[in-house]
N, C-alpha and C. Protein backbone atom coordinates (compact mmCIF):
# COMPACT_ATOMS: atom_id res chain seq x y z
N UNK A 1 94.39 28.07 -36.09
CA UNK A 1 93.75 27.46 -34.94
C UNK A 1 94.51 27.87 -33.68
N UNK A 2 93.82 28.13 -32.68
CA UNK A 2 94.13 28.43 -31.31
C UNK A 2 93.87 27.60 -30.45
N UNK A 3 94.69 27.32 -29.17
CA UNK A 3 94.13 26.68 -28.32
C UNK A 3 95.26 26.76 -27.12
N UNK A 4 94.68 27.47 -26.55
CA UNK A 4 95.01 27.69 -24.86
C UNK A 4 94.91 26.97 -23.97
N UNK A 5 95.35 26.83 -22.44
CA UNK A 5 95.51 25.91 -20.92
C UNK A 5 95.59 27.13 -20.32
N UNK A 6 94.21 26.90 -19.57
CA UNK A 6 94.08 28.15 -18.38
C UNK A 6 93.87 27.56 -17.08
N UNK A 7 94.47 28.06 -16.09
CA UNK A 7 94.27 27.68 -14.61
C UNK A 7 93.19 28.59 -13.83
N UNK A 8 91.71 28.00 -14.60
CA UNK A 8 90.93 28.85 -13.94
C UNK A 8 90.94 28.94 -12.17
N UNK A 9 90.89 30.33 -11.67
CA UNK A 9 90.92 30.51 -10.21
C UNK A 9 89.13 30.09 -9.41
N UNK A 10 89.66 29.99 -8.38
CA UNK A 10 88.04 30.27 -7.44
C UNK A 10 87.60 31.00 -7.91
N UNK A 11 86.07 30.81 -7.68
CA UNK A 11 85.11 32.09 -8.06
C UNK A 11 84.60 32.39 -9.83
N UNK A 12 85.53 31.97 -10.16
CA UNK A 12 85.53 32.57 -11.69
C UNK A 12 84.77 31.44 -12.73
N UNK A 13 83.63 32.12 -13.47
CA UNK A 13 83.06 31.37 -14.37
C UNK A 13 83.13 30.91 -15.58
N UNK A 14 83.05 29.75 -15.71
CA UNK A 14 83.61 29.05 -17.19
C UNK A 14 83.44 29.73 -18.58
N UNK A 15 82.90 30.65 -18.19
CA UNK A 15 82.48 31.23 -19.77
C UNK A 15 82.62 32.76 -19.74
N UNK A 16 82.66 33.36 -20.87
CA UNK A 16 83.24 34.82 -21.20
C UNK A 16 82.54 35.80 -20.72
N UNK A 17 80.49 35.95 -20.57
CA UNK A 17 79.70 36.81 -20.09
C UNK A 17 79.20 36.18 -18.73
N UNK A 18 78.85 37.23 -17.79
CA UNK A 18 78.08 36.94 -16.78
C UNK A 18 76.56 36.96 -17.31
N UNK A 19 75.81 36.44 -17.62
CA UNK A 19 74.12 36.94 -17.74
C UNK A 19 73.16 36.41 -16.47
N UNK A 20 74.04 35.96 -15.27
CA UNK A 20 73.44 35.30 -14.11
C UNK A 20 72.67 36.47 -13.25
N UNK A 21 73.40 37.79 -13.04
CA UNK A 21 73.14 38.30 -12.29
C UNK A 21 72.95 39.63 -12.78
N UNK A 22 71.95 40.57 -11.51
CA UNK A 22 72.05 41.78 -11.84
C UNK A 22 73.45 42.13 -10.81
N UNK A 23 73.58 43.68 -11.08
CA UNK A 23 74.54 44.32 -10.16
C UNK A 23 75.98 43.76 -10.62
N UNK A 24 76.40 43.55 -9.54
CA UNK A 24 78.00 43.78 -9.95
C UNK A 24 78.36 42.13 -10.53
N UNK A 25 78.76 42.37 -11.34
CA UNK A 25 78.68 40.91 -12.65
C UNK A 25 80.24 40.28 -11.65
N UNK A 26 80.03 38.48 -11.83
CA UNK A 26 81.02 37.99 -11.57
C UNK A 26 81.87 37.65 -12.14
N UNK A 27 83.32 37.65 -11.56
CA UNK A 27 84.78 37.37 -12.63
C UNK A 27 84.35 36.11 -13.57
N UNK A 28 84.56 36.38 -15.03
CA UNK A 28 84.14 35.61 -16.12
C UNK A 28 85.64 35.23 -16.78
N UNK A 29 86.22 34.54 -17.88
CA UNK A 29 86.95 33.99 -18.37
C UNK A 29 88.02 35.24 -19.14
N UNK A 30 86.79 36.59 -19.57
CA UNK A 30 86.99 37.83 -19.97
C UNK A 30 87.91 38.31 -19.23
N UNK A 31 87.90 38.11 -18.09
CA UNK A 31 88.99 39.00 -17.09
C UNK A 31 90.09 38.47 -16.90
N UNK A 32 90.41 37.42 -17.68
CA UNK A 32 91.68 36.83 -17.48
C UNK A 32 92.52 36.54 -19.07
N UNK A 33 91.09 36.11 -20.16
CA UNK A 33 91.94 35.92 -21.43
C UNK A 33 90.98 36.89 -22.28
N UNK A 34 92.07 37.53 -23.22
CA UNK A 34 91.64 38.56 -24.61
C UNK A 34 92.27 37.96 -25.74
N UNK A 35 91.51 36.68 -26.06
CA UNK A 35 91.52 36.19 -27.27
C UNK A 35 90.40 36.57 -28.35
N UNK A 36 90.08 36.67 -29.48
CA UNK A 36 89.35 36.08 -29.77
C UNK A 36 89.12 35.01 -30.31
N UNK A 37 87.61 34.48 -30.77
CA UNK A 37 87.35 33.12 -31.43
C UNK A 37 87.59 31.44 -30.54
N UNK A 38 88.06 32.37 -28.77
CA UNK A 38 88.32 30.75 -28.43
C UNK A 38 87.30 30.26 -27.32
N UNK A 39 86.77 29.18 -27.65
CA UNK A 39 85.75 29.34 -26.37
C UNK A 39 86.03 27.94 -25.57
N UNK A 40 85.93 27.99 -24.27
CA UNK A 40 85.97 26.38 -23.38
C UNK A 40 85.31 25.18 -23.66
N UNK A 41 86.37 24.07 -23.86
CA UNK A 41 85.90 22.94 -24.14
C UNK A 41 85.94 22.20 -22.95
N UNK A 42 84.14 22.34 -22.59
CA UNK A 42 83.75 21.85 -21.01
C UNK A 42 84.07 22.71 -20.26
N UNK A 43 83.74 22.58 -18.86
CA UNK A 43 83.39 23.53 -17.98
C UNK A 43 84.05 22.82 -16.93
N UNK A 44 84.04 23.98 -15.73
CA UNK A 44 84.83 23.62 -14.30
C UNK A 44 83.59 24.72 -13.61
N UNK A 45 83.10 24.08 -12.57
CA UNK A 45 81.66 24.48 -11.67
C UNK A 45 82.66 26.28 -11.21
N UNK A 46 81.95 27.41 -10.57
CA UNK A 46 82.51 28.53 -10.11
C UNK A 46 83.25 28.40 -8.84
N UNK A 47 83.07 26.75 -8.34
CA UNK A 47 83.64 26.91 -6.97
C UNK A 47 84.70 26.03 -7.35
N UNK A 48 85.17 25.36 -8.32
CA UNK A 48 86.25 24.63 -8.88
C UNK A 48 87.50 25.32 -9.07
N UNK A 49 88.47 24.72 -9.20
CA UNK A 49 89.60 25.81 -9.92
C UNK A 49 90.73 24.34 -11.02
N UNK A 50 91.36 25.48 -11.56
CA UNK A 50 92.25 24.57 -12.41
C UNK A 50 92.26 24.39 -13.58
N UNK A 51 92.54 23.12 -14.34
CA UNK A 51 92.60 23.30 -15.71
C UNK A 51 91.46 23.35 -16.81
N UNK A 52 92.00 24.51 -17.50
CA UNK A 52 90.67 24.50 -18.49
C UNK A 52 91.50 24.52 -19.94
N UNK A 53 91.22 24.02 -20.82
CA UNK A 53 91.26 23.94 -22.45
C UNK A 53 90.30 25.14 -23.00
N UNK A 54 90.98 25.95 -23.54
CA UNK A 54 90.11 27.08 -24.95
C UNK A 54 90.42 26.63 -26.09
N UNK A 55 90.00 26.60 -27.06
CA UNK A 55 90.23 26.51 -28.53
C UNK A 55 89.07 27.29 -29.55
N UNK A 56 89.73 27.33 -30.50
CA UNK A 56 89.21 27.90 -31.89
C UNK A 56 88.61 26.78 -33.15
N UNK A 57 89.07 25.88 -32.76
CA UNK A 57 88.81 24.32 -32.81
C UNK A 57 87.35 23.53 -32.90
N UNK A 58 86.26 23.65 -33.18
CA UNK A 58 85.35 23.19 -32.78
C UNK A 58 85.40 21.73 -33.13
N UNK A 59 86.11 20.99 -33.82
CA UNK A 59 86.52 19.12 -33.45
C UNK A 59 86.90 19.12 -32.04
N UNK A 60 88.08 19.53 -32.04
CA UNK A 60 89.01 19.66 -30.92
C UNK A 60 88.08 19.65 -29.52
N UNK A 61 87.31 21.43 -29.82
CA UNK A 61 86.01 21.56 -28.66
C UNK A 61 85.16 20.01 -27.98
N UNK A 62 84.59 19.49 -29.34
CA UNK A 62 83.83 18.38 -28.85
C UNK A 62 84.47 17.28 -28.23
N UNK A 63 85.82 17.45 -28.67
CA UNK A 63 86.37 16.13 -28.24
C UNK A 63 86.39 15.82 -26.95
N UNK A 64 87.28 17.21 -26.57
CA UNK A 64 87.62 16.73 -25.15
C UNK A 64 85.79 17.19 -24.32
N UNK A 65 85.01 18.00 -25.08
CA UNK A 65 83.53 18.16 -23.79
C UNK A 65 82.36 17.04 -23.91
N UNK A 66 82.34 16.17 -25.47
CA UNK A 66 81.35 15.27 -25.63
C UNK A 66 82.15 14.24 -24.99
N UNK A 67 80.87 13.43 -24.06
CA UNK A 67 81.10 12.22 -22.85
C UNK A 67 81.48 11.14 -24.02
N UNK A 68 81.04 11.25 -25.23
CA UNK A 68 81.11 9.72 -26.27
C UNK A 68 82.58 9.96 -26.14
N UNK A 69 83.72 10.57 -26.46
CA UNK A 69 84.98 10.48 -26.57
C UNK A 69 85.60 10.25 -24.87
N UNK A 70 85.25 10.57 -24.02
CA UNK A 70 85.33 10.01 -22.95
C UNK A 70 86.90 10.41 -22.89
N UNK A 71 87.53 11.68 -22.93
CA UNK A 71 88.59 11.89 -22.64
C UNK A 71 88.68 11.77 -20.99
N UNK A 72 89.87 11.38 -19.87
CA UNK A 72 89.95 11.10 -19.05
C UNK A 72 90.51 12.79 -18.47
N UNK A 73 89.68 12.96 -17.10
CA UNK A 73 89.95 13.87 -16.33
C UNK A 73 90.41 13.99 -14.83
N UNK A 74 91.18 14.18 -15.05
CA UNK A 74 92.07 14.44 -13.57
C UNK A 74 92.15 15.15 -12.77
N UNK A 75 91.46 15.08 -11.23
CA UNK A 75 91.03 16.05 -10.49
C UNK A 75 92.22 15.48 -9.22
N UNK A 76 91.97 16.56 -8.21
CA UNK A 76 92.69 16.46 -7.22
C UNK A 76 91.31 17.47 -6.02
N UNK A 77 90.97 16.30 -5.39
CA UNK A 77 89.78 16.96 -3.95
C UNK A 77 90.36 16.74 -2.33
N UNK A 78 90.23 18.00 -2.21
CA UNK A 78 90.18 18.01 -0.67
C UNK A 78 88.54 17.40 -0.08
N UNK A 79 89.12 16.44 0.76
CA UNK A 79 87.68 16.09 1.04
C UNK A 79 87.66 16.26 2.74
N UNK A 80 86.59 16.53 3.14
CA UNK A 80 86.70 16.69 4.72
C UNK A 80 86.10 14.89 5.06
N UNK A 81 87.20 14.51 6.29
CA UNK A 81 87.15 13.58 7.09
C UNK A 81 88.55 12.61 6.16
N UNK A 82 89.13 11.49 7.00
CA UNK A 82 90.05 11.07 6.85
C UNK A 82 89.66 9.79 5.86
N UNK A 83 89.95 9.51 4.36
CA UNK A 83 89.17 8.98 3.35
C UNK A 83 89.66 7.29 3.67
N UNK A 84 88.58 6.61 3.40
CA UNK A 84 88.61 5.33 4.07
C UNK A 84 88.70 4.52 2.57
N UNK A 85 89.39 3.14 2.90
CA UNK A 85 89.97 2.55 1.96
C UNK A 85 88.08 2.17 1.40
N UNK A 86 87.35 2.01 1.83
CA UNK A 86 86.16 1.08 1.27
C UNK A 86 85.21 2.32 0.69
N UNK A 87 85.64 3.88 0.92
CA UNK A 87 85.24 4.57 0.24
C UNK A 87 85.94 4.52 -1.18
N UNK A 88 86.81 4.57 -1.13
CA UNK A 88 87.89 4.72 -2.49
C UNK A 88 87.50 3.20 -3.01
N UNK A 89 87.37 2.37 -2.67
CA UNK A 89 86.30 0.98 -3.45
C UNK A 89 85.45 1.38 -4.13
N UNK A 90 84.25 1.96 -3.60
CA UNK A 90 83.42 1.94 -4.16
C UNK A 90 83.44 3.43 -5.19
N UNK A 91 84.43 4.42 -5.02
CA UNK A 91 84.61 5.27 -5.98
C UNK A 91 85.24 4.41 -7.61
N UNK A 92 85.82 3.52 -6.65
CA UNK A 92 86.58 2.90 -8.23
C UNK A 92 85.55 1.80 -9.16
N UNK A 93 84.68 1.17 -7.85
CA UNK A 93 83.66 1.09 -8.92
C UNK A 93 82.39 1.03 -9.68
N UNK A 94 82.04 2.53 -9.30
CA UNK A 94 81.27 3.34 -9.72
C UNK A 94 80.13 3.38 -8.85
N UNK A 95 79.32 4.50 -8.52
CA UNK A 95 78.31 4.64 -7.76
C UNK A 95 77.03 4.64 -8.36
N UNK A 96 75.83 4.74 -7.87
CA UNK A 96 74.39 5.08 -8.23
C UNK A 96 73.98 6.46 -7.57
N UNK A 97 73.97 7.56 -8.59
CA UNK A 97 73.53 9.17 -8.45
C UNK A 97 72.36 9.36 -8.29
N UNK A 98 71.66 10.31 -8.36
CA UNK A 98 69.89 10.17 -8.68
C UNK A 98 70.02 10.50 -10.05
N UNK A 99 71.09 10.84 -11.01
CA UNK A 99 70.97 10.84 -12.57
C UNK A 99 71.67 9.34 -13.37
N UNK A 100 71.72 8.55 -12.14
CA UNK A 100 72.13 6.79 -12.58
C UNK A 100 73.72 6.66 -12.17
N UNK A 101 73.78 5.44 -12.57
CA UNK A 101 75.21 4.69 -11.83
C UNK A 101 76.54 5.62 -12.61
N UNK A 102 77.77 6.18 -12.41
CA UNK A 102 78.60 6.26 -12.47
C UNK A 102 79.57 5.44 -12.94
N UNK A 103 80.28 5.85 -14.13
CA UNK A 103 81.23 4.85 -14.91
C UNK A 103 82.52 4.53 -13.56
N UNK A 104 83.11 3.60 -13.55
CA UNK A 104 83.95 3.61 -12.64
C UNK A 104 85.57 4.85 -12.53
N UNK A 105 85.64 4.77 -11.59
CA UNK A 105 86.92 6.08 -11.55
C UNK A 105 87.80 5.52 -10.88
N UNK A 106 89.09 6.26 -11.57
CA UNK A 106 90.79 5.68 -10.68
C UNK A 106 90.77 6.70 -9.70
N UNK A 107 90.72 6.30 -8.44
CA UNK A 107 90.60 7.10 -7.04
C UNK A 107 91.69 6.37 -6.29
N UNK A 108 92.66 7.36 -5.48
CA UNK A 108 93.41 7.07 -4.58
C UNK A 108 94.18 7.93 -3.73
N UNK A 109 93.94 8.09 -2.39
CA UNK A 109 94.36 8.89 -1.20
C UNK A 109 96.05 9.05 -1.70
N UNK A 110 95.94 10.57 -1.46
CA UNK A 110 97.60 11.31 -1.70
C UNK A 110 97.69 12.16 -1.20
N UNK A 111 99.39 12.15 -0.18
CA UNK A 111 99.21 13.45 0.62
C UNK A 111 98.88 14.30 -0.03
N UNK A 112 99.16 15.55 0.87
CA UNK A 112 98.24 16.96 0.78
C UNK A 112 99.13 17.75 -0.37
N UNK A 113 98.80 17.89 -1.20
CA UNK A 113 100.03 18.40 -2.68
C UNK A 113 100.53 19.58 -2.00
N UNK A 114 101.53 20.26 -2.93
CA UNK A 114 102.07 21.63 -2.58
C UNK A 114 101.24 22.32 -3.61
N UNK A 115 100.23 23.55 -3.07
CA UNK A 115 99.79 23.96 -4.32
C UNK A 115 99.70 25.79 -3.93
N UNK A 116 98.99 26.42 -4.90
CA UNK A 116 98.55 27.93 -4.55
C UNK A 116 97.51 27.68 -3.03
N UNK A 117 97.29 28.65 -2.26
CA UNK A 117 96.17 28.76 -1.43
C UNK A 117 94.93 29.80 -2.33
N UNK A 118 94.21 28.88 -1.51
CA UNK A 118 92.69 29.72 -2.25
C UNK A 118 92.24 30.66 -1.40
N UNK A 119 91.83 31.71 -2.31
CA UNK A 119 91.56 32.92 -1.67
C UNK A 119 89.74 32.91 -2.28
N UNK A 120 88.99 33.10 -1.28
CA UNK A 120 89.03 32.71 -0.10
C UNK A 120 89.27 31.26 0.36
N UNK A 121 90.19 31.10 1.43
CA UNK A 121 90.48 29.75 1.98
C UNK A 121 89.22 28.49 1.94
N UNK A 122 89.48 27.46 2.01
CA UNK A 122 88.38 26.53 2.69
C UNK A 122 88.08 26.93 4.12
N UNK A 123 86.80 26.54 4.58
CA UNK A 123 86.37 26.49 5.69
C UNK A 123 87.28 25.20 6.37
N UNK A 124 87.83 25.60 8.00
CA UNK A 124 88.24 24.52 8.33
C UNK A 124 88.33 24.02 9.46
N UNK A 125 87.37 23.02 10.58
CA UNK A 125 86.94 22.47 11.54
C UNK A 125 88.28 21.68 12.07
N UNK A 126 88.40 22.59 13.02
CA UNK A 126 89.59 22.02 13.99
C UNK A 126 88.83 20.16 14.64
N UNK A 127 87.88 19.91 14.82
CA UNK A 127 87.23 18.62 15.22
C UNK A 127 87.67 17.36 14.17
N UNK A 128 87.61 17.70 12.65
CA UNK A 128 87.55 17.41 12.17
C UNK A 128 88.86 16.99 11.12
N UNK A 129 89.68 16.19 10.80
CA UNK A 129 89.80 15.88 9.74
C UNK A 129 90.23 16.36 7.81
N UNK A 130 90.99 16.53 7.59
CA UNK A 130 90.70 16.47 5.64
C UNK A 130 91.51 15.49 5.45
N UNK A 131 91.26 15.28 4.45
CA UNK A 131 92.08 14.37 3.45
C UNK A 131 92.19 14.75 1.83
N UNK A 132 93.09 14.17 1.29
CA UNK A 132 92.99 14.28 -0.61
C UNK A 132 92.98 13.43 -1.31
N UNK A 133 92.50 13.47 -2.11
CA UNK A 133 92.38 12.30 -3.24
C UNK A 133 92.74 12.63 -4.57
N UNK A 134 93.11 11.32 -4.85
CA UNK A 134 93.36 12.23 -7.05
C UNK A 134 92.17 10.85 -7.78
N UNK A 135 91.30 12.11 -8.45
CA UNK A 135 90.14 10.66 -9.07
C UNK A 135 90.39 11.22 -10.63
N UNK A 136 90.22 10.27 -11.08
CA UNK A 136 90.40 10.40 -12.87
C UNK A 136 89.02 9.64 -13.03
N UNK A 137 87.80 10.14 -14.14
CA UNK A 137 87.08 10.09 -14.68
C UNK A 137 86.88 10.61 -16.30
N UNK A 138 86.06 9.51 -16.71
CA UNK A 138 85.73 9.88 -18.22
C UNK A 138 84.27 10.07 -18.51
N UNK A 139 84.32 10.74 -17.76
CA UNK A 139 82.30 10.87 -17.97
C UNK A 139 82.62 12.84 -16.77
N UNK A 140 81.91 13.48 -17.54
CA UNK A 140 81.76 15.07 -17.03
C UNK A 140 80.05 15.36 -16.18
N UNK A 141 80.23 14.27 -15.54
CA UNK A 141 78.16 14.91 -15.19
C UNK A 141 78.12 16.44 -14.50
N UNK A 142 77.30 17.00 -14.28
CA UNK A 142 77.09 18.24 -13.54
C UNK A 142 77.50 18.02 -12.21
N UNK A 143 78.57 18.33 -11.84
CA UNK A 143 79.38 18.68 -10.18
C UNK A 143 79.42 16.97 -9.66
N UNK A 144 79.96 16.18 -10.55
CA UNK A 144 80.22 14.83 -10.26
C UNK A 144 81.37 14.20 -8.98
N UNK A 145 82.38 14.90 -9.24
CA UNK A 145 83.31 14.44 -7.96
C UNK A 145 82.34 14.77 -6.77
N UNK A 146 82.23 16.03 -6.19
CA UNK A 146 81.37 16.96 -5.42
C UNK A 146 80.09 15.62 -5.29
N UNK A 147 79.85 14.99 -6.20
CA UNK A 147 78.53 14.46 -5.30
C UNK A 147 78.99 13.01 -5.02
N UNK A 148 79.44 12.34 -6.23
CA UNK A 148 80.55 11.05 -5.87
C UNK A 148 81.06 10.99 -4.31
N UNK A 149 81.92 11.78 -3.99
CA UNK A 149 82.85 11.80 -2.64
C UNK A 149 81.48 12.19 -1.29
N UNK A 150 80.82 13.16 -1.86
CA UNK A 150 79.51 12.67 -0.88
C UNK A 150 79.01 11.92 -0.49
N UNK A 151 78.42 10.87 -1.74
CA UNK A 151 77.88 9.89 -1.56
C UNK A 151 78.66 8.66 -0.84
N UNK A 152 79.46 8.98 -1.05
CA UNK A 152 80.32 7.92 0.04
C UNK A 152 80.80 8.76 1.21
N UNK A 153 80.33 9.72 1.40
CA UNK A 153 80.24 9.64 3.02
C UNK A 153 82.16 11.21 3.46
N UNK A 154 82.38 11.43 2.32
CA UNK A 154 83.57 12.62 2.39
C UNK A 154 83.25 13.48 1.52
N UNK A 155 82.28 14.92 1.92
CA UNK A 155 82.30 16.10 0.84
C UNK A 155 83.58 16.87 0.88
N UNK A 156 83.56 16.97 -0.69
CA UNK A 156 84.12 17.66 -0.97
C UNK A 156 84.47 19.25 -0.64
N UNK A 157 85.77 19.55 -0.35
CA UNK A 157 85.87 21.14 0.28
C UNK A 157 86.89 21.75 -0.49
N UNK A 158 87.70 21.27 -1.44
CA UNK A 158 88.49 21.90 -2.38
C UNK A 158 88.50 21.32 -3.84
N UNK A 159 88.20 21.61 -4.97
CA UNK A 159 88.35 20.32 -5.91
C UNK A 159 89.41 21.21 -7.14
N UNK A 160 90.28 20.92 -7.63
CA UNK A 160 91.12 21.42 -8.93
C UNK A 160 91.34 20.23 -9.90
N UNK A 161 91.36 20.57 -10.91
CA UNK A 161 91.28 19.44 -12.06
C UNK A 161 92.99 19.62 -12.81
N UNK A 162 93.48 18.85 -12.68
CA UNK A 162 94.82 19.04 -13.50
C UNK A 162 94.91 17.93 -13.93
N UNK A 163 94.70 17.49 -14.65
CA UNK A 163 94.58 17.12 -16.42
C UNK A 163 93.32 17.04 -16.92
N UNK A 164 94.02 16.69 -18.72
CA UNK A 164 92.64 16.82 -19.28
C UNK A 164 93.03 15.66 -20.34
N UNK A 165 92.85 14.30 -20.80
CA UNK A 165 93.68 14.08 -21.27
C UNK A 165 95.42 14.04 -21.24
N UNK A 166 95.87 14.76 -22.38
CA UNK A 166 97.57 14.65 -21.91
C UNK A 166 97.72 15.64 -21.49
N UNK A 167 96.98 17.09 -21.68
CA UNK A 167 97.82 18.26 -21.10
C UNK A 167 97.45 18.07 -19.90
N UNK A 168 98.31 18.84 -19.10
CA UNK A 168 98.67 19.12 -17.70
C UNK A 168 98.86 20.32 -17.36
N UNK A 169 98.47 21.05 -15.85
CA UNK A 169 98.06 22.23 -15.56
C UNK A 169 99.95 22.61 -14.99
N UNK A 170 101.05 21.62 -15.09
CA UNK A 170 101.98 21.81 -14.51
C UNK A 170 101.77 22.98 -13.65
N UNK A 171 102.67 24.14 -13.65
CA UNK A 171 103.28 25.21 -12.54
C UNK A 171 102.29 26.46 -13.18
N UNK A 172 101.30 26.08 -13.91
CA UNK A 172 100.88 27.22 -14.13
C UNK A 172 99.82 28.15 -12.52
N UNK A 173 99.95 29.39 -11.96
CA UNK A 173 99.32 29.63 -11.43
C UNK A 173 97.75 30.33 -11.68
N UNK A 174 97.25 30.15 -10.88
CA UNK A 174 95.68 30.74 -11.09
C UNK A 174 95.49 32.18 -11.52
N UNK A 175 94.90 31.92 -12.95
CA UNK A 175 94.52 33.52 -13.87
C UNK A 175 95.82 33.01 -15.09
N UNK A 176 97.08 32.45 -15.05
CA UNK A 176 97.69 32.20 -15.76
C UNK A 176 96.93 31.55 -17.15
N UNK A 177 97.10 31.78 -18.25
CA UNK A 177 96.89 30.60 -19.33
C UNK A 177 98.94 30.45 -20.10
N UNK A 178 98.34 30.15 -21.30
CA UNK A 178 99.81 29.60 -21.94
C UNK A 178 99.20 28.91 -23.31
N UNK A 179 99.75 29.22 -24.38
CA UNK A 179 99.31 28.87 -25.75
C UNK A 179 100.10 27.50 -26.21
N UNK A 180 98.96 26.98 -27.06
CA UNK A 180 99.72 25.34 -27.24
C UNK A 180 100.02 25.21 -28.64
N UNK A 181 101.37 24.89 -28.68
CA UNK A 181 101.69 24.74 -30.22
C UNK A 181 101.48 23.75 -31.41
């Protein structure tokens, strides 16, 4: 059994083939790991970055990607505008999406981490404001922080996930993975 921690970068898609596009295919999981037999348990959107789990594992796979096991995930978002305590309320307990209410999440304003810069950078409005947050959720909906932090009124402009459960993306940098024993 195999099972890898990759710090997927910007841009780069959760899975091994591009079949999205014609022409010049986008950076896939291929361009960073030459395993075989291991494929991602759960996904991180192409504009996400950070930690991802591979395995050879298919228990393992479901565990941490099926919502019934409800492994807890740990993100860290840049959000544009300065995040207000009654937003982080109602992140903690839980919103109404147009795909239904949101399990509640541990959300709370933290300075600005020390991390890699993203290439390409965020967009960034001198008028304006960012802030960060670290939200832990156990439910994976399709681009959930991203619409969560919307809906209360701060989109999202950077999002990285470092944890997954217990592992942790520690010092690994982006394109890095590292094998788990």
């Amino acid at each position: 059994m195999t099972t890898i921690l990759f710090n997927k970068p910007f841009g780069v898609l959760s899975q091994f083939t591009d079949k999205g596009t014609e022409g010049s295919p986008r950076p896939t999981l291929s361009n960073y790991i030459d395993l075989p037999g291991v494929y991602a348990a759960g996904r991180l959107d192409r504009d996400s970055e950070g930690l991802m789990v591979l395995t050879s594992d298919g228990k393992l796979q479901a565990k941490i990607a099926h919502p019934k096991y409800k492994a807890p995930k740990t993100y860290l978002a840049q959000v544009e505008g300065a995040i207000t305590d009654d937003a982080l309320a109602l992140l903690r307990q839980g919103i109404t999406l147009k795909d239904g209410p949101t399990k509640p999440a541990k959300a709370r304003a933290i300075p600005a981490p020390t991390i890699w810069d993203r290439d390409p950078p965020i967009r960034v409005r001198k008028s304006v404001p960012d802030s960060w947050l670290e939200l832990t959720l156990t439910e994976g909906r399709n681009r959930q922080v991203r619409r969560m932090t919307a809906h209360v009124g701060f989109p999202t402009l950077r999002l990285i996930r470092v944890q997954i459960g217990d592992w942790h993306l520690d010092d690994m940098q982006p394109g890095q993975w590292r094998a788990l024993r």
